[in-house]
N, C-alpha and C. Protein backbone atom coordinates (compact mmCIF):
# COMPACT_ATOMS: atom_id res chain seq x y z
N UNK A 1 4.67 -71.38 11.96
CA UNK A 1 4.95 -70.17 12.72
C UNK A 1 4.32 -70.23 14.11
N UNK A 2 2.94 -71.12 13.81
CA UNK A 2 2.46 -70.97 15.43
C UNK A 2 3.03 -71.63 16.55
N UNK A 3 3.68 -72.93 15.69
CA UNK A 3 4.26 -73.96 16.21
C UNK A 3 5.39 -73.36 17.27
N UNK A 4 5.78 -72.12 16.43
CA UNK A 4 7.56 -72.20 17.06
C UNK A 4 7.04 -70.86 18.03
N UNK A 5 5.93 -70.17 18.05
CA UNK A 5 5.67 -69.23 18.79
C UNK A 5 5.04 -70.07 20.34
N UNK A 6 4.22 -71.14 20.30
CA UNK A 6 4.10 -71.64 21.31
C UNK A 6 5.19 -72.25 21.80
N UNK A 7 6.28 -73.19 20.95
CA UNK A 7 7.13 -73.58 21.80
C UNK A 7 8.16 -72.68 22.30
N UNK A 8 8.41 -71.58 22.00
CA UNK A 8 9.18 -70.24 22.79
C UNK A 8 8.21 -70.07 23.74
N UNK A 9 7.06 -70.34 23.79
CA UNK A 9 6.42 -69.43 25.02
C UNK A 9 6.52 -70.76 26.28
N UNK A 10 6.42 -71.56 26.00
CA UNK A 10 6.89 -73.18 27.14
C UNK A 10 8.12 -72.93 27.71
N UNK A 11 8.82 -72.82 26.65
CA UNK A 11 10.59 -72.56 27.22
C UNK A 11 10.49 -71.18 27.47
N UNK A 12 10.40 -70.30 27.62
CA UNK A 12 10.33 -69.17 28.24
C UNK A 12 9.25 -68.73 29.84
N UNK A 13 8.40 -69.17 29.69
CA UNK A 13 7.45 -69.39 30.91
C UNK A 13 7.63 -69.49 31.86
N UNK A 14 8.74 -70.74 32.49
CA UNK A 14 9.47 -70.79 33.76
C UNK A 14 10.28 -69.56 34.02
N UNK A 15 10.68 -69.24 33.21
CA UNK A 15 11.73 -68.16 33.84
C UNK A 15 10.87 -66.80 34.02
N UNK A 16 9.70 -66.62 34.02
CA UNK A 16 8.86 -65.43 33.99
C UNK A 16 8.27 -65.38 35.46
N UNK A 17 8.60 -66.65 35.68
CA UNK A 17 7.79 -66.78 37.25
C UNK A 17 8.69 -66.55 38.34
N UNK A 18 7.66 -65.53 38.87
CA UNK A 18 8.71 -65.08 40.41
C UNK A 18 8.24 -66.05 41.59
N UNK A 19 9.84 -66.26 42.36
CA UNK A 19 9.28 -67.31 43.60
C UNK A 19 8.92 -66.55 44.60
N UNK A 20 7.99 -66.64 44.93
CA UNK A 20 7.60 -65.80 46.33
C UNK A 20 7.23 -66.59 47.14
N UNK A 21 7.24 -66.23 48.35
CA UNK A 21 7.06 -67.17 49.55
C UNK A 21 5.74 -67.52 49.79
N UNK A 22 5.53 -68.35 50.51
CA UNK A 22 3.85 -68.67 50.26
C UNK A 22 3.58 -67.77 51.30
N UNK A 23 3.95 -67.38 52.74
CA UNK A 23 3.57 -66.56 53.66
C UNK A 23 4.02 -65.18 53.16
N UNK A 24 3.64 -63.97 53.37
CA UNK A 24 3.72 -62.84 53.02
C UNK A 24 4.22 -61.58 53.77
N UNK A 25 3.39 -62.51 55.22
CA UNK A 25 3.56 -61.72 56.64
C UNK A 25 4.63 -62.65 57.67
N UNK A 26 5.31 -63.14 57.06
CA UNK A 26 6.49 -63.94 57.25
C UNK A 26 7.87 -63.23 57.26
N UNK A 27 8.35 -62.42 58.47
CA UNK A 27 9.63 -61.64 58.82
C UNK A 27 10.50 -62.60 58.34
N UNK A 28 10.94 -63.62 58.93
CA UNK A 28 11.87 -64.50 58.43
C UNK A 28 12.31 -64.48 57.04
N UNK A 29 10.91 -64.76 56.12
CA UNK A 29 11.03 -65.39 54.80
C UNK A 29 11.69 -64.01 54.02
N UNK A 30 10.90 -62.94 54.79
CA UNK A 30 11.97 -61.10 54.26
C UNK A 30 13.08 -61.29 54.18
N UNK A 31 13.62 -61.74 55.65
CA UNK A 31 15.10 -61.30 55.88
C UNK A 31 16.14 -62.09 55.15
N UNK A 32 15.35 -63.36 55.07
CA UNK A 32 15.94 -64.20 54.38
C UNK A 32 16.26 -64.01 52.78
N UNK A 33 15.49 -63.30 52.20
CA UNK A 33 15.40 -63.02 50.68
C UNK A 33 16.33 -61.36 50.93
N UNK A 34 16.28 -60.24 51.70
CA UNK A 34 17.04 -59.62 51.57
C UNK A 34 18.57 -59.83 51.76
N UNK A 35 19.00 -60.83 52.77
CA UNK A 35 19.95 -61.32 52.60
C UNK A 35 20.51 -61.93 51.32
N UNK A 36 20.01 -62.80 50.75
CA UNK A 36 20.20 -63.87 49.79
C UNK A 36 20.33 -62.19 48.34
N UNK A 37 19.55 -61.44 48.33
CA UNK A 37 20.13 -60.15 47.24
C UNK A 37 20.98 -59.21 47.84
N UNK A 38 21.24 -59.24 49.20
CA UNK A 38 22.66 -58.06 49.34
C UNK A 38 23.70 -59.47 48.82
N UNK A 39 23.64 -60.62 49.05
CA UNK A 39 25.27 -61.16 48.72
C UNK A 39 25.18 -61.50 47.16
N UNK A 40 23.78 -61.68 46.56
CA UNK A 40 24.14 -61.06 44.80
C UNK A 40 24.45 -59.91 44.55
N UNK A 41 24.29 -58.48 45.09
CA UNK A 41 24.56 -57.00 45.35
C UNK A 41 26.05 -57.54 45.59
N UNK A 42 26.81 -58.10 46.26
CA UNK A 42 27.75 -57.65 46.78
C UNK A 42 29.09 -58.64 45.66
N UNK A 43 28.58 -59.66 45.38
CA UNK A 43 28.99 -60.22 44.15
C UNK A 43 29.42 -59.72 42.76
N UNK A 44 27.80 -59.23 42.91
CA UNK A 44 27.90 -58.25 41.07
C UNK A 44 28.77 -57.06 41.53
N UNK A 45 28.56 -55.98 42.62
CA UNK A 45 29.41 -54.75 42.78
C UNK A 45 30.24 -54.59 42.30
N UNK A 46 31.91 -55.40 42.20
CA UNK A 46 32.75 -54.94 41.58
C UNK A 46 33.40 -54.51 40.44
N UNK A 47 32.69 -56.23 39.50
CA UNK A 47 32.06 -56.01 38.13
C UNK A 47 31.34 -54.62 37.57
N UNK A 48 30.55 -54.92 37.95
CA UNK A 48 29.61 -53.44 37.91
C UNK A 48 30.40 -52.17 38.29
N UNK A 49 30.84 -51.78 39.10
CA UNK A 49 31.66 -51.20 39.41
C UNK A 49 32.93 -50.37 38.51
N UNK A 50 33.32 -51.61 37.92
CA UNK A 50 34.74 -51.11 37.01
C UNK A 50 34.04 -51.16 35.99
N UNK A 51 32.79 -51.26 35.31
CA UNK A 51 32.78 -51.06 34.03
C UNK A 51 31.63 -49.96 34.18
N UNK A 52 31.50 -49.65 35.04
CA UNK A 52 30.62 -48.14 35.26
C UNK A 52 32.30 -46.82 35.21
N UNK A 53 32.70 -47.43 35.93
CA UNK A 53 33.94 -46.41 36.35
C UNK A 53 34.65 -46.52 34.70
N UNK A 54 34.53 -47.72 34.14
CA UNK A 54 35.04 -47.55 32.52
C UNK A 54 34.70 -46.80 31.43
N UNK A 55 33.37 -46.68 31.82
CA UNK A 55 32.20 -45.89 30.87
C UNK A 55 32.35 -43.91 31.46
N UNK A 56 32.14 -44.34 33.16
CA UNK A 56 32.56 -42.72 33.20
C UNK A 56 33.80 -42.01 33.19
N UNK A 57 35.02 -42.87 32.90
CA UNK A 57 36.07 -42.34 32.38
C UNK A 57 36.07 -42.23 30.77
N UNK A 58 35.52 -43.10 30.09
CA UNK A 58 34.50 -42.61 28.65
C UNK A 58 34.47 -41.43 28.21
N UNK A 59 33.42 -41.38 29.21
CA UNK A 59 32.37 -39.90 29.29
C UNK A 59 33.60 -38.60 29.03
N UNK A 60 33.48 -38.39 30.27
CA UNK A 60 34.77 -37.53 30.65
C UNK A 60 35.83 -37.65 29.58
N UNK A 61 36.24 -38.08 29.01
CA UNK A 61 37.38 -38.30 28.01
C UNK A 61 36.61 -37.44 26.89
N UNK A 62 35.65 -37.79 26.14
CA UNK A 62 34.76 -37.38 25.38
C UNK A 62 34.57 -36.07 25.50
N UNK A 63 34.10 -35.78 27.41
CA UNK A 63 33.31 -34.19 27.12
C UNK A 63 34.86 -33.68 27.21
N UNK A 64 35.83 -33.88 27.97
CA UNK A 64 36.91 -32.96 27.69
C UNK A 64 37.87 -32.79 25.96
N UNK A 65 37.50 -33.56 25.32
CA UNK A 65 37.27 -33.65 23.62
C UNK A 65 36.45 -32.56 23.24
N UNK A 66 35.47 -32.94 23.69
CA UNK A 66 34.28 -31.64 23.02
C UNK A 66 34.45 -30.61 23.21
N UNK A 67 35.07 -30.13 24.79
CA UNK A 67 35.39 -28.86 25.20
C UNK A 67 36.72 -28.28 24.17
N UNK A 68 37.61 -29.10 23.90
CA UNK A 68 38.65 -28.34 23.68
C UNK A 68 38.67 -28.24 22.21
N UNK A 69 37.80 -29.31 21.40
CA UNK A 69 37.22 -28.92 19.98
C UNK A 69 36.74 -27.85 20.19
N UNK A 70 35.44 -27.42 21.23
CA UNK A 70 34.33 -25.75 21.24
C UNK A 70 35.60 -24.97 21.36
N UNK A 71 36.61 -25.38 22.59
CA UNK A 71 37.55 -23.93 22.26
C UNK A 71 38.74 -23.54 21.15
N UNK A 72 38.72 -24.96 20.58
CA UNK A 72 39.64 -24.51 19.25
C UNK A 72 38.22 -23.89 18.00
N UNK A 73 37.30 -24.60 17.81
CA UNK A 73 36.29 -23.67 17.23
C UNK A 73 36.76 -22.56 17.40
N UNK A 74 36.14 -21.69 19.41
CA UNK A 74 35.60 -20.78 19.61
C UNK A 74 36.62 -19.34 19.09
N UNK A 75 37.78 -20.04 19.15
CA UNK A 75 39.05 -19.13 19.30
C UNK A 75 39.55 -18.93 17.12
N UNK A 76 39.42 -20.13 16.38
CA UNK A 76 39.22 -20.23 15.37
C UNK A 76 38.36 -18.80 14.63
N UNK A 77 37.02 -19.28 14.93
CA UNK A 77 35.94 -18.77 14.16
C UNK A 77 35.49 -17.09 15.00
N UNK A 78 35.82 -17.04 16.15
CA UNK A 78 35.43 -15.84 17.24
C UNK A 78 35.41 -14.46 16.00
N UNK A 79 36.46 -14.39 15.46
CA UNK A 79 36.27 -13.16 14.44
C UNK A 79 35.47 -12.94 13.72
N UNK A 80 34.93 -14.22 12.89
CA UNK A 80 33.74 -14.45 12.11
C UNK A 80 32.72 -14.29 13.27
N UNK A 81 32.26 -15.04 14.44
CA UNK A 81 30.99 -14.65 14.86
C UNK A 81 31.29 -13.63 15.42
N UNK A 82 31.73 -12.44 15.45
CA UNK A 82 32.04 -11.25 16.20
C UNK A 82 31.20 -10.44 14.99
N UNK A 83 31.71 -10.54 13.99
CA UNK A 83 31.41 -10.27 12.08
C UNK A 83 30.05 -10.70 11.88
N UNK A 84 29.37 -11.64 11.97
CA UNK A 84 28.24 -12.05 12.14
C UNK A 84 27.69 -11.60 12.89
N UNK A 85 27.67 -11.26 14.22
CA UNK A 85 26.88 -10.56 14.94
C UNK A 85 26.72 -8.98 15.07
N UNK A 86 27.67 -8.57 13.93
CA UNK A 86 27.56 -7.34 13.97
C UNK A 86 27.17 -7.07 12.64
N UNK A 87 26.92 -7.91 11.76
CA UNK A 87 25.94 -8.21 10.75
C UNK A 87 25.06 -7.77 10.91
N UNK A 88 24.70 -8.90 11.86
CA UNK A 88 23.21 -9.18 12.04
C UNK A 88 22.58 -8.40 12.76
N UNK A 89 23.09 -7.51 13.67
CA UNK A 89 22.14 -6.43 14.29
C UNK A 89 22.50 -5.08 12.97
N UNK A 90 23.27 -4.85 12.47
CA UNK A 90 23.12 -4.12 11.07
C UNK A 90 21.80 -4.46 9.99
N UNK A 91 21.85 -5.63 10.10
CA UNK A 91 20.71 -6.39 9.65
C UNK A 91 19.06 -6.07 9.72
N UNK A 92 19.41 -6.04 10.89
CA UNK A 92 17.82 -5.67 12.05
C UNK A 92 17.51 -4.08 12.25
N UNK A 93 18.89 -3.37 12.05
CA UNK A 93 18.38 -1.94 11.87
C UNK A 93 18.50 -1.56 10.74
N UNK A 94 18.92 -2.22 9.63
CA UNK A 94 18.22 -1.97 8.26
C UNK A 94 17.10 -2.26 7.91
N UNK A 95 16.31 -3.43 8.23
CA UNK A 95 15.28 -4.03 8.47
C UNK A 95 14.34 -2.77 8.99
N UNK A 96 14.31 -2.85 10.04
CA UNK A 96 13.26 -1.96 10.75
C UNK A 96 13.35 -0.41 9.77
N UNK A 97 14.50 0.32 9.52
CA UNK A 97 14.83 1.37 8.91
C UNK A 97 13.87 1.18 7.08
N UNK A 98 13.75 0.26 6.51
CA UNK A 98 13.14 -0.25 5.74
C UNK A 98 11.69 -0.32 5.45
N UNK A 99 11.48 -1.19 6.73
CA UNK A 99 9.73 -0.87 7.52
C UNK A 99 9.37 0.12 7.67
N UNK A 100 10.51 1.39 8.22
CA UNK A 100 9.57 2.38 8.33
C UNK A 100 9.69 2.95 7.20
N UNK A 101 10.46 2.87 6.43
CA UNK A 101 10.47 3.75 4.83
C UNK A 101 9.54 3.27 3.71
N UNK A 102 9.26 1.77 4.33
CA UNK A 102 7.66 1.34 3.21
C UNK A 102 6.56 1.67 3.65
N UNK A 103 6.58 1.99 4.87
CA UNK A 103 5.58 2.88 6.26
C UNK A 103 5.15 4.23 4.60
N UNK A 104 6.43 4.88 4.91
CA UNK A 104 6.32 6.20 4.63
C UNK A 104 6.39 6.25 2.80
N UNK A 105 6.73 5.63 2.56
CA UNK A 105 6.41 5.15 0.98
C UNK A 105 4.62 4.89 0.79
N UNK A 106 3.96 4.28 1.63
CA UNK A 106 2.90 4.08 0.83
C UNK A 106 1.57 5.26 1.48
N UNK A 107 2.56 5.79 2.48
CA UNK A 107 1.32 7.08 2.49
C UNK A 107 1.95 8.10 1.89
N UNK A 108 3.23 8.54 1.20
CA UNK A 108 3.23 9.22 0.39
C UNK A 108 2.58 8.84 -0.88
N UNK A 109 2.23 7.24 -1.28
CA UNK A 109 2.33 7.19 -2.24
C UNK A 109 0.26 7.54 -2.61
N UNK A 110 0.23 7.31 -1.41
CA UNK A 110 -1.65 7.55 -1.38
C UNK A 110 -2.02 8.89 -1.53
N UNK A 111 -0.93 10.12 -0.92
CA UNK A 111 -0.85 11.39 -0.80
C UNK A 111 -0.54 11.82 -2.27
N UNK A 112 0.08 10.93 -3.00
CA UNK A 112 0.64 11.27 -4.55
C UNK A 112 -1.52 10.97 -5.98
N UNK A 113 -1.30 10.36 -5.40
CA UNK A 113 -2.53 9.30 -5.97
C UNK A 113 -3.68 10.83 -5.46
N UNK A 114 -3.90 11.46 -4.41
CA UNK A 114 -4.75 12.19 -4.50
C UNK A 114 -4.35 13.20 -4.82
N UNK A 115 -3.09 14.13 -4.87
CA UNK A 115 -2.68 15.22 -5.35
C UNK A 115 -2.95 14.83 -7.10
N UNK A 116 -2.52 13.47 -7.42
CA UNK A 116 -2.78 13.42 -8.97
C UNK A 116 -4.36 13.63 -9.42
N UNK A 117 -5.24 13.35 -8.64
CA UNK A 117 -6.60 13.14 -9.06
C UNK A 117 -6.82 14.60 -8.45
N UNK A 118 -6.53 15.90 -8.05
CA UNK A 118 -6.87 16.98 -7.64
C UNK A 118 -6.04 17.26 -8.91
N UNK A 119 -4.76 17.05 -9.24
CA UNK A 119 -4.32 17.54 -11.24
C UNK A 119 -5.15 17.59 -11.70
N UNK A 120 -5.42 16.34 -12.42
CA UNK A 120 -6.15 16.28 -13.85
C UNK A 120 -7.37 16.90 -13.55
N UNK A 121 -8.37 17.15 -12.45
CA UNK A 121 -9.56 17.93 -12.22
C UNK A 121 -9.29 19.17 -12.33
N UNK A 122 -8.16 19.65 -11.89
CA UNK A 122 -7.59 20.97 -12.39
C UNK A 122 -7.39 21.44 -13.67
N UNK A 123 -6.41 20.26 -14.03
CA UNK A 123 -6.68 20.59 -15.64
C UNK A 123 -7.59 20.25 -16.56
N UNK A 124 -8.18 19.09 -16.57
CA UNK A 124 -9.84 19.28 -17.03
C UNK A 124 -10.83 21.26 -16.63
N UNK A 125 -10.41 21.55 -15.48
CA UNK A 125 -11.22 22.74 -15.45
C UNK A 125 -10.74 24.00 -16.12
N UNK A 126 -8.99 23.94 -16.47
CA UNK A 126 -8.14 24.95 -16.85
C UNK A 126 -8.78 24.56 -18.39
N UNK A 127 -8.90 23.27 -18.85
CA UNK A 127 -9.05 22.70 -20.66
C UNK A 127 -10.26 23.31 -20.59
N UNK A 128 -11.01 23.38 -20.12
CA UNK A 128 -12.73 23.74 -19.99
C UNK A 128 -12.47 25.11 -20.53
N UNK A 129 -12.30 25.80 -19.23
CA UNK A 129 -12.17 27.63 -19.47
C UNK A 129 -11.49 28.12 -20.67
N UNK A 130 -10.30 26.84 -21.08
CA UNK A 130 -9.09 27.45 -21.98
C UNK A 130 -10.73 27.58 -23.15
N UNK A 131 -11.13 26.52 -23.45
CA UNK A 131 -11.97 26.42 -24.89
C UNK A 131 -12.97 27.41 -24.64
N UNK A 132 -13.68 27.86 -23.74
CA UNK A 132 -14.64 28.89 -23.56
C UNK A 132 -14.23 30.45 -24.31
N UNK A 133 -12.61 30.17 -23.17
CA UNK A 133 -11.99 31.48 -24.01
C UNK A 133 -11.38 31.65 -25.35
N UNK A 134 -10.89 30.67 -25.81
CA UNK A 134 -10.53 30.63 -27.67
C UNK A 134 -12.02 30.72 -28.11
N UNK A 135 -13.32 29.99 -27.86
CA UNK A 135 -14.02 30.44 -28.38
C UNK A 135 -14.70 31.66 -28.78
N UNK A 136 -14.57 31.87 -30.37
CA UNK A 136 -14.96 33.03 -30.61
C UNK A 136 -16.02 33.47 -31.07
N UNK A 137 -17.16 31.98 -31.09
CA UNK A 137 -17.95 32.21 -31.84
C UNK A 137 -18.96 33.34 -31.25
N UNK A 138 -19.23 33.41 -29.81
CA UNK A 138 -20.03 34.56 -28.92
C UNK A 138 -19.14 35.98 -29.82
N UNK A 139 -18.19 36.42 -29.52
CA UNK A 139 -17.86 37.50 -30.28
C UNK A 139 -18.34 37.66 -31.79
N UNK A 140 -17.93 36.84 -32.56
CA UNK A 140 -18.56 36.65 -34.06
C UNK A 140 -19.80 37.01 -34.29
N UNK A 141 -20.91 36.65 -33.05
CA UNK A 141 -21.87 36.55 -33.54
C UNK A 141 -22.45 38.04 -32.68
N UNK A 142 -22.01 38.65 -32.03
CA UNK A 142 -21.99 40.23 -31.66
C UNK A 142 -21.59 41.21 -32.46
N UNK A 143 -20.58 40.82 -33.68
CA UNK A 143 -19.76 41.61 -34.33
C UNK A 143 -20.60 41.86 -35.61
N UNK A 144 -21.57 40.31 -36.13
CA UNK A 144 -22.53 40.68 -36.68
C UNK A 144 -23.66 41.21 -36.08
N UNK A 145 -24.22 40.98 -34.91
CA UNK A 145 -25.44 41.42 -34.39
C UNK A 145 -24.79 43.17 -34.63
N UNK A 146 -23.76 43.88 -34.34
CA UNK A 146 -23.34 45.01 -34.58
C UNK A 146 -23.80 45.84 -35.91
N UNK A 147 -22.98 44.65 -36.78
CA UNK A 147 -23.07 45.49 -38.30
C UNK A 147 -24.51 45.37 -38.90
N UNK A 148 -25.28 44.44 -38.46
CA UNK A 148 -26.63 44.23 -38.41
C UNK A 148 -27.24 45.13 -38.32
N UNK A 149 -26.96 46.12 -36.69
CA UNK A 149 -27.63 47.41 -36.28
C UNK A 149 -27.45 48.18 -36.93
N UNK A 150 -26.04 48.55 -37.16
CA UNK A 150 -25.16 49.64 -38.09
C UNK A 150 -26.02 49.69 -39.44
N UNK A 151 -26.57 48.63 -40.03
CA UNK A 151 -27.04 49.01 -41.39
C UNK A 151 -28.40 49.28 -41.57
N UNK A 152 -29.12 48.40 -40.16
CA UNK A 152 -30.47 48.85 -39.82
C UNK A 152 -30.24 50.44 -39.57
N UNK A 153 -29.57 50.81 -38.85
CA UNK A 153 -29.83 52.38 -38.48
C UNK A 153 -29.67 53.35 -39.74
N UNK A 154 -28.78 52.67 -40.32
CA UNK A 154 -28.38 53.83 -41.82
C UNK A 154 -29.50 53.85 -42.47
N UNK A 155 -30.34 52.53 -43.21
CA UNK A 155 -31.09 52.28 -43.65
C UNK A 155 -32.77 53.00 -43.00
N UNK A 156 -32.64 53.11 -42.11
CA UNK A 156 -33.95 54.26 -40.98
C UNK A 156 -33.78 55.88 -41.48
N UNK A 157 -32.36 55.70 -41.06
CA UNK A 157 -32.25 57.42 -41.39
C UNK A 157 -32.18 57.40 -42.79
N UNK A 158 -32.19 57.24 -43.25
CA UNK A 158 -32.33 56.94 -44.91
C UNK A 158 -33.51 57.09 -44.99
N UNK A 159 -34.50 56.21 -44.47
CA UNK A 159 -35.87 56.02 -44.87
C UNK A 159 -36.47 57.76 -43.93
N UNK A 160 -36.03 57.93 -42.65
CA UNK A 160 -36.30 59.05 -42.00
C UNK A 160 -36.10 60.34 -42.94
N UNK A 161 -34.96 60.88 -43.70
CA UNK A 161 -34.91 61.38 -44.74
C UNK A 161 -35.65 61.53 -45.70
N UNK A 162 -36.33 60.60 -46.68
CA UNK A 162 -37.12 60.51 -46.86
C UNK A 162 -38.47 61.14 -47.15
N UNK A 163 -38.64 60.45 -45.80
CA UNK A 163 -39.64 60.91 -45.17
C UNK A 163 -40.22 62.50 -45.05
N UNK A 164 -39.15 62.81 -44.27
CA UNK A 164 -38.60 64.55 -44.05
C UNK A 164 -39.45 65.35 -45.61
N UNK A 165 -38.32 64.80 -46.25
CA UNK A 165 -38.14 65.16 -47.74
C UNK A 165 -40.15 65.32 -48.47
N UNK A 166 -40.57 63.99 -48.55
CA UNK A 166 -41.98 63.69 -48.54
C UNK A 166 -42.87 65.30 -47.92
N UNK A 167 -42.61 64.67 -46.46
CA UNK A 167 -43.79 65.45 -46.19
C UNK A 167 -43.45 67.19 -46.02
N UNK A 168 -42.24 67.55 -46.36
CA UNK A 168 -42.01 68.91 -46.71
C UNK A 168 -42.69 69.59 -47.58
N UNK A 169 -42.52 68.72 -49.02
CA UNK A 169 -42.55 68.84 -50.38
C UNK A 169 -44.31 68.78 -50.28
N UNK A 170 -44.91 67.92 -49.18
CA UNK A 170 -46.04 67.62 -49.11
C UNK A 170 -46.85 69.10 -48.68
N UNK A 171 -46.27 69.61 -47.36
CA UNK A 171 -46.70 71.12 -47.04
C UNK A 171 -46.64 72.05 -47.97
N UNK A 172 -45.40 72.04 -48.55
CA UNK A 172 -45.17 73.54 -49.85
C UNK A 172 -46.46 73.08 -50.55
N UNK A 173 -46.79 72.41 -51.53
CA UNK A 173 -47.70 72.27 -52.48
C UNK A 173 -49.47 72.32 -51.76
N UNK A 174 -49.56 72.54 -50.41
CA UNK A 174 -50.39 72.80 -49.75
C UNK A 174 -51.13 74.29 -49.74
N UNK A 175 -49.53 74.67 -49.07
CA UNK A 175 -48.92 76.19 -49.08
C UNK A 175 -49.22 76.69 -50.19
N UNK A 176 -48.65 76.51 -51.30
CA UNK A 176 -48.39 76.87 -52.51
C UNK A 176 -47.28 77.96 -52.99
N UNK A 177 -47.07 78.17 -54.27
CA UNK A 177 -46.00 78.72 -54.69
C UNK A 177 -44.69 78.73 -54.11
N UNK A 178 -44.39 79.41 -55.69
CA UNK A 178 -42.61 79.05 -55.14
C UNK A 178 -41.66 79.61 -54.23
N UNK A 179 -42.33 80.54 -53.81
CA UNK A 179 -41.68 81.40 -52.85
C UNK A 179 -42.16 81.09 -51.41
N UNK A 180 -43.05 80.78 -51.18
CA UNK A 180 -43.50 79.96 -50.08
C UNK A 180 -42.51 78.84 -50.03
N UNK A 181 -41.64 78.37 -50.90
CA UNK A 181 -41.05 77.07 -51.33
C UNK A 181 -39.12 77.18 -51.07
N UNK A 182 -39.38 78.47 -51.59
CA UNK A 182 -37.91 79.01 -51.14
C UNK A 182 -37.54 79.37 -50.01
N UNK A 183 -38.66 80.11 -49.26
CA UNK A 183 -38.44 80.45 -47.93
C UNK A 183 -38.77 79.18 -46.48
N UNK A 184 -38.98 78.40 -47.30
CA UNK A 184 -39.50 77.46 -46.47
C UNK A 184 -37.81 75.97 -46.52
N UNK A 185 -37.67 76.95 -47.95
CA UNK A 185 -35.95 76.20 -47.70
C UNK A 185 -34.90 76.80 -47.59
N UNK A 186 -35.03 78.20 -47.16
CA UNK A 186 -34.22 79.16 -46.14
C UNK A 186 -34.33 78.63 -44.85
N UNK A 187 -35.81 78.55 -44.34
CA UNK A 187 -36.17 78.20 -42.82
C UNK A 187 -35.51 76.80 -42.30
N UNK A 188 -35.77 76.00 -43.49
CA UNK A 188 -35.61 74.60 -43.11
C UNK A 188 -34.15 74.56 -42.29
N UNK A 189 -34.29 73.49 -41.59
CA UNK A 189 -32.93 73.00 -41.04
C UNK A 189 -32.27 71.90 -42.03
N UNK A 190 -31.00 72.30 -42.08
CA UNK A 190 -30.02 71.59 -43.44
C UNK A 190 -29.97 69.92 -42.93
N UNK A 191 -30.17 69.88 -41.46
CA UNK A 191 -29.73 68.69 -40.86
C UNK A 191 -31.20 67.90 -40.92
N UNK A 192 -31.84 68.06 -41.45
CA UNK A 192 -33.42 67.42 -41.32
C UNK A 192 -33.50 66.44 -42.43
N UNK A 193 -32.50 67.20 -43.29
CA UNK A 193 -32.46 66.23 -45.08
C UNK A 193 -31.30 65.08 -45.26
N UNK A 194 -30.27 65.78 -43.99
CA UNK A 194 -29.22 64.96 -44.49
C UNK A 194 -29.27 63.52 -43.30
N UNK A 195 -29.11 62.35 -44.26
CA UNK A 195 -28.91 61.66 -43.17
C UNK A 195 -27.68 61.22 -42.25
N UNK A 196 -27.98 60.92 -41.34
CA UNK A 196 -26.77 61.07 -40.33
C UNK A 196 -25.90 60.02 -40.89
């Protein structure tokens, strides 16, 4: 491989080298070399020439191809992109119309979320009061504290009676006799014996 890479570079070498004149500041040796490339310029020109002029009649052949393909397209398909573009800005104001309705979706939906948590505190406080008020045990236990009194009081005047009775019976036999005894239960008040 190295072999055949050096001998390409031998046979190639000469032709890499440019002849230049040994003087530099040598008018002559200029004019002489610009001459010697206008009559290769003027040689190659025509050549060159017609197969440039071959290529840009090419061209031109081509883009007037392309043009009249875009206008059989344009004239073709024009209804469809007319349809498409009126799509597509339908598109864009559904879009945006969308945005703002998920806008307004999620602060209603935050506005929902606290009206719900102001509910159930409501009704937690309505469940509260409801059981306060079915409860009956505060009444129950008034209704006895009542009949409680009611029998304490009967049971007083009862014992107050009694009493009455006692220390009446206690004076007559003080007093003495029975007529002291009778008149003393003429005098008496009827309501002193009886209990209320």
């Amino acid at each position: 491989y190295q072999r055949r890479v050096h001998g390409e570079l031998e046979r190639v070498t000469p032709l890499l080298k440019l002849d230049r004149p040994q003087e530099h500041k040598d008018w002559r040796t200029h004019l002489h070399s610009i001459f010697t490339l206008l009559k290769t310029i003027e040689k190659m020109y025509p050549d060159v020439k017609a197969h440039l002029e071959k290529i840009c009649d090419e061209i031109t052949k081509a883009v007037e191809k392309i043009q009249k393909r875009e206008q059989l397209l344009s004239s073709q398909f024009e209804t469809l992109v007319d349809e498409y573009r009126s799509q597509y800005k339908e598109l864009s104001a559904i879009s945006e119309d969308l945005k703002g309705r998920s806008e307004s979706v999620n602060l209603l939906s935050s506005e929902l979320s606290e009206v719900s948590e102001k509910l159930e505190s409501i009704k937690a406080e309505i469940q509260d009061r409801e059981n306060k008020m079915t409860d009956t045990s505060p009444l129950v236990r008034i209704k006895d504290s009542m009949n409680k009194i009611r029998h304490e009081i009967k049971e007083m005047e009862l014992r107050i009676g009694v009493l009455q009775h006692t220390v009446l019976h206690h004076k007559l036999r003080h007093q003495g006799g029975a007529a002291a005894l009778k008149s003393a239960d003429d005098q008496d008040d009827p309501n002193l014996l009886s209990p209320k």
